[in-house]
C-alpha atoms as a PDB file:
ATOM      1  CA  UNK A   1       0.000   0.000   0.000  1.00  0.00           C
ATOM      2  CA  UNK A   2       1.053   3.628  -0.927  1.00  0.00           C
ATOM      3  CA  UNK A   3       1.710   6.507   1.175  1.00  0.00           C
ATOM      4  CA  UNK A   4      -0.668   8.910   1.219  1.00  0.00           C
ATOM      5  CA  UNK A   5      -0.085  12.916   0.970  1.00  0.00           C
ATOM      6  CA  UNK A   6      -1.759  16.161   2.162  1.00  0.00           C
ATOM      7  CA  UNK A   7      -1.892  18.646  -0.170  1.00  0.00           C
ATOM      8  CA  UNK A   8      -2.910  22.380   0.751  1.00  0.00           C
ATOM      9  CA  UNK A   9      -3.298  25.006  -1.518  1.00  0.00           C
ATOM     10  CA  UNK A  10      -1.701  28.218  -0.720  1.00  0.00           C
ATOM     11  CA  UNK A  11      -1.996  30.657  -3.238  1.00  0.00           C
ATOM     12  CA  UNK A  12      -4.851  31.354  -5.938  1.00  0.00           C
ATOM     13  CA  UNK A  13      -4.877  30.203  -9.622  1.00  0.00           C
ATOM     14  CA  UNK A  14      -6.249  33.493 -10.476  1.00  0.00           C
ATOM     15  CA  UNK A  15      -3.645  34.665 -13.729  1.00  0.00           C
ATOM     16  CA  UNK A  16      -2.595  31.104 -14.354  1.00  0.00           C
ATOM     17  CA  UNK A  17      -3.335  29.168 -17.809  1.00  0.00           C
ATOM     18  CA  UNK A  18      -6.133  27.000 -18.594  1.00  0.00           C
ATOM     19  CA  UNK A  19      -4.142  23.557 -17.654  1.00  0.00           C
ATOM     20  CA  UNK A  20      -2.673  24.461 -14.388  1.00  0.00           C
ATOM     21  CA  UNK A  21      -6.498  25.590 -13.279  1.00  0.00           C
ATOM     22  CA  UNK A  22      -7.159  21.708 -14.544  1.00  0.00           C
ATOM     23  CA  UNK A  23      -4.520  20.337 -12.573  1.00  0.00           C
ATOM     24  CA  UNK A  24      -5.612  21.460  -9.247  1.00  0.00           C
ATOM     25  CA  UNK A  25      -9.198  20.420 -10.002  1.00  0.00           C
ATOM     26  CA  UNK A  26      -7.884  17.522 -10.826  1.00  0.00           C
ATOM     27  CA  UNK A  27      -5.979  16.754  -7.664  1.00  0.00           C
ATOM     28  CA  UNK A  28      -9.611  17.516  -5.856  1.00  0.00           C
ATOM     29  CA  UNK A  29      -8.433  20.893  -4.429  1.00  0.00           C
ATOM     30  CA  UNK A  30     -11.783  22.796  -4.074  1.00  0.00           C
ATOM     31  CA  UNK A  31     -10.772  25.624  -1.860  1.00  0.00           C
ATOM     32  CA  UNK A  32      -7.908  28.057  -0.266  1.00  0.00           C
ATOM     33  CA  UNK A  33      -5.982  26.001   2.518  1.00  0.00           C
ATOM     34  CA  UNK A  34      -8.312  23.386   2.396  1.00  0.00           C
ATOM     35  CA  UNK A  35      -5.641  19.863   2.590  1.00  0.00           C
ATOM     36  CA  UNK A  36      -6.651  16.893   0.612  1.00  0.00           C
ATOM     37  CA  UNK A  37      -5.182  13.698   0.998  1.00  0.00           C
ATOM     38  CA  UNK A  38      -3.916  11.362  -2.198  1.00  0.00           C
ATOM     39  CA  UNK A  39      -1.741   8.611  -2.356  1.00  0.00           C
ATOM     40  CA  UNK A  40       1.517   9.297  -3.272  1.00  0.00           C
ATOM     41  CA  UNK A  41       2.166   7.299  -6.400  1.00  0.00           C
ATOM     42  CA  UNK A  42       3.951   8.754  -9.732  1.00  0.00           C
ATOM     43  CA  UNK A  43       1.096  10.671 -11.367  1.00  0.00           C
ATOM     44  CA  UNK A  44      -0.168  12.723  -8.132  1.00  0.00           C
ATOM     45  CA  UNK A  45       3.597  13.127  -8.353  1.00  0.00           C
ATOM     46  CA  UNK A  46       3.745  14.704 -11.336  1.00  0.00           C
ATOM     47  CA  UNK A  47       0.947  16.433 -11.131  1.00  0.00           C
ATOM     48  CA  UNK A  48       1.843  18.404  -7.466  1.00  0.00           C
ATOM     49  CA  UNK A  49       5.342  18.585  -9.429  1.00  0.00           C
ATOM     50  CA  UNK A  50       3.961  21.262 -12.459  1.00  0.00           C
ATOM     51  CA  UNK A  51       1.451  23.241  -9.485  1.00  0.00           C
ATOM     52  CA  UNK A  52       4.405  23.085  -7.028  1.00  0.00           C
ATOM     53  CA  UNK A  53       3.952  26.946  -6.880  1.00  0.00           C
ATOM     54  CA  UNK A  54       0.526  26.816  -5.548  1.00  0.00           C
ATOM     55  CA  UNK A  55       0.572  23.753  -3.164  1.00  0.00           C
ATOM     56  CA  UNK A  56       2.372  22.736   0.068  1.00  0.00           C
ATOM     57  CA  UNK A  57       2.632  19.090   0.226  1.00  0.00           C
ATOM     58  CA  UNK A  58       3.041  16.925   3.626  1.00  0.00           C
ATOM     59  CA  UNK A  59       3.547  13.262   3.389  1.00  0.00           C
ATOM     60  CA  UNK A  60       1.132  11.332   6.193  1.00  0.00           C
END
């Protein structure tokens, strides 16, 4: 079984393009400093990897 990961947005997507507003809807990040938690496999990597200006991530 995977780890699992807390991600927390920490800064708006306001002035960003089209796909990085896709990627943090697609990692299930609804609100501001609201955490969700995913399991760390390769493409939640890679995802958190191309937002990694916007998130704070915290392994569990």
């Amino acid at each position: 079984m995977s780890k699992k990961i807390e991600i927390t947005q920490f800064k708006s997507a306001i002035g960003y393009n089209k796909k990085t507003k896709a990627t943090i809807k697609a990692l299930g990040i609804k609100k501001l400093n609201s955490p969700v938690v995913v399991n760390n496999d390769s493409a939640h990597k890679g995802m958190v990897d191309k937002v990694k200006h916007l998130v704070r991530v915290k392994e569990l």
